[in-house]
Protein backbone atom coordinates (compact mmCIF):
# COMPACT_ATOMS: atom_id res chain seq x y z
CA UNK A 1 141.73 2.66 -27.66
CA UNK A 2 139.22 -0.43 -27.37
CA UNK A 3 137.38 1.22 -24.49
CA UNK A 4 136.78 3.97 -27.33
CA UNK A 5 135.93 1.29 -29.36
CA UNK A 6 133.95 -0.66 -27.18
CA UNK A 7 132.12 3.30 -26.48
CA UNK A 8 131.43 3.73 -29.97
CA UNK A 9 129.82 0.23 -30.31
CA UNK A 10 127.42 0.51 -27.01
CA UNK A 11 126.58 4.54 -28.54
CA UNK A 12 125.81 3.01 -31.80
CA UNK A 13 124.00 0.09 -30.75
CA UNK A 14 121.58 2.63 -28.58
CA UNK A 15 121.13 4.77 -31.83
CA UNK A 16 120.20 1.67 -33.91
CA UNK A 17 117.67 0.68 -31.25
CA UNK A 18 116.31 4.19 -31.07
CA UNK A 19 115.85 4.50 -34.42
CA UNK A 20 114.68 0.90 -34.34
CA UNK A 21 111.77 1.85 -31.76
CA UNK A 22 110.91 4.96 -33.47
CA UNK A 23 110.20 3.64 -36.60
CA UNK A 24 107.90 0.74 -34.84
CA UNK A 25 105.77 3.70 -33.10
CA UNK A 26 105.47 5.67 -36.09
CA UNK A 27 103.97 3.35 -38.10
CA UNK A 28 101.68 2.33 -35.51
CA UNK A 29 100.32 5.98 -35.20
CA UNK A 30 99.98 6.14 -39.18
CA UNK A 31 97.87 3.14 -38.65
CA UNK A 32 95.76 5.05 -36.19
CA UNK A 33 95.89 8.04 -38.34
CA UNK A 34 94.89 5.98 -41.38
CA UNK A 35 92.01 4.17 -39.66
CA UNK A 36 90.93 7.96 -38.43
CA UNK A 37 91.14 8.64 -42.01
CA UNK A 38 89.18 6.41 -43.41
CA UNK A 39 92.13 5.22 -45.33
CA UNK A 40 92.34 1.79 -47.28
CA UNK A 41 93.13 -0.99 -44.64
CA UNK A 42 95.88 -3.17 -45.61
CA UNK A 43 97.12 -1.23 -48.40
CA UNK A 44 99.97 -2.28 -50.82
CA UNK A 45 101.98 0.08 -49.30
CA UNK A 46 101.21 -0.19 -45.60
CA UNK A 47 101.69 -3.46 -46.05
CA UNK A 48 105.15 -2.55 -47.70
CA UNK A 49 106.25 -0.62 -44.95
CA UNK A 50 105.68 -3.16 -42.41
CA UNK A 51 107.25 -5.58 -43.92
CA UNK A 52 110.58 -3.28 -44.70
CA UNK A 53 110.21 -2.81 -40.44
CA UNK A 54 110.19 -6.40 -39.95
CA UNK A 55 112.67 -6.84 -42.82
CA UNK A 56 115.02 -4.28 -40.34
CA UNK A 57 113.79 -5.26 -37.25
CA UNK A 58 113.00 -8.88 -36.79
CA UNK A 59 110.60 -10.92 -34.74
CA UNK A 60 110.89 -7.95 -32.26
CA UNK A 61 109.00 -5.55 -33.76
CA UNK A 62 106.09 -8.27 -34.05
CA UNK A 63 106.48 -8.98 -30.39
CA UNK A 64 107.17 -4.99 -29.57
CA UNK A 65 103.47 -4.21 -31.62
CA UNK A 66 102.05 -7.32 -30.00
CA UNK A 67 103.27 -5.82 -26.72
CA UNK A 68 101.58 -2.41 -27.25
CA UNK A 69 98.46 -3.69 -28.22
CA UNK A 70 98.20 -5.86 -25.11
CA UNK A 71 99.03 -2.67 -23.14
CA UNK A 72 96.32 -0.70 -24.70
CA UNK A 73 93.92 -3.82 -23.92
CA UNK A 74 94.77 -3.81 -20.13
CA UNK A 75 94.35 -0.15 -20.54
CA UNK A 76 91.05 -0.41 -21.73
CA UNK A 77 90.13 -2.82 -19.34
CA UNK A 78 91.02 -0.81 -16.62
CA UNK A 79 88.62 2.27 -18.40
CA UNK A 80 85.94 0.01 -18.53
CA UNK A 81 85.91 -0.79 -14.73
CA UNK A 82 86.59 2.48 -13.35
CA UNK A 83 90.16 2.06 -12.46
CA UNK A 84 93.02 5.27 -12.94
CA UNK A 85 95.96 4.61 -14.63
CA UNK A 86 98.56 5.98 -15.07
CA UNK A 87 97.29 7.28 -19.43
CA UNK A 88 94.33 8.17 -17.42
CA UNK A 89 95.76 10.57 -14.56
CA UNK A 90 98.84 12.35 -17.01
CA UNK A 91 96.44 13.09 -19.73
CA UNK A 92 92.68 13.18 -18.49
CA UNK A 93 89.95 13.10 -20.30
CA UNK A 94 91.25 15.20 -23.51
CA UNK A 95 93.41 12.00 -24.21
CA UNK A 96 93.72 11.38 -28.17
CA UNK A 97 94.75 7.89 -29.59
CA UNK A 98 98.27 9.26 -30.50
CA UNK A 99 98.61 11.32 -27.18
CA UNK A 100 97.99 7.43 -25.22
CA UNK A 101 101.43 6.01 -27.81
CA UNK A 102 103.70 8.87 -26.85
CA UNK A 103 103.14 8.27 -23.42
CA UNK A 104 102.82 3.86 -23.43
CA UNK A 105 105.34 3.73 -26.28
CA UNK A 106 108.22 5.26 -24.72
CA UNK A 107 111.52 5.23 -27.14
CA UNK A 108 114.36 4.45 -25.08
């Protein structure tokens, strides 16, 4: 009975973190879609959102999107001086913005 329990606890933890991780990449691809869009930076309600992800998250989604965005930097780095990566040889040159967070923002 507690190794059920103790099952249960480690399934739901990995849910919550799932969940947890989605919800971090999904609002960083609205940001790229809104900034595609021409859509209002920092908006009431983008701003909002975040906050209810922070609210449910904690200091690790701020260090999670901090994470990301120094990925994307070393990524672009390597772009700029000729270098293959890994973004680079799975998705060529048809890469999109969003196609470059499914693949570096992996949710466990």
């Amino acid at each position: 009975m507690a190794m059920d329990r103790e099952l249960i606890q480690i399934l739901d933890e990995h849910q919550r973190v799932r969940a947890d991780a989605s919800m971090v990449r999904d609002f960083l691809l609205r940001v790229i879609a809104d900034n595609r869009d021409g859509v209002e930076k920092f908006s009431d309600e983008a701003l909002a959102d975040a906050a209810a992800i922070i609210e449910q998250v904690g200091a690790g989604a701020f260090y999670w999107m901090t994470d990301i965005a120094a990925q994307m930097v070393v990524l672009s780095e390597a772009t700029l001086k000729g270098i293959d990566t890994n973004v680079s040889v799975e998705l060529g040159a048809n890469a999109t913005a969003e196609s470059i967070v499914e693949l570096v923002v992996r949710v466990p």
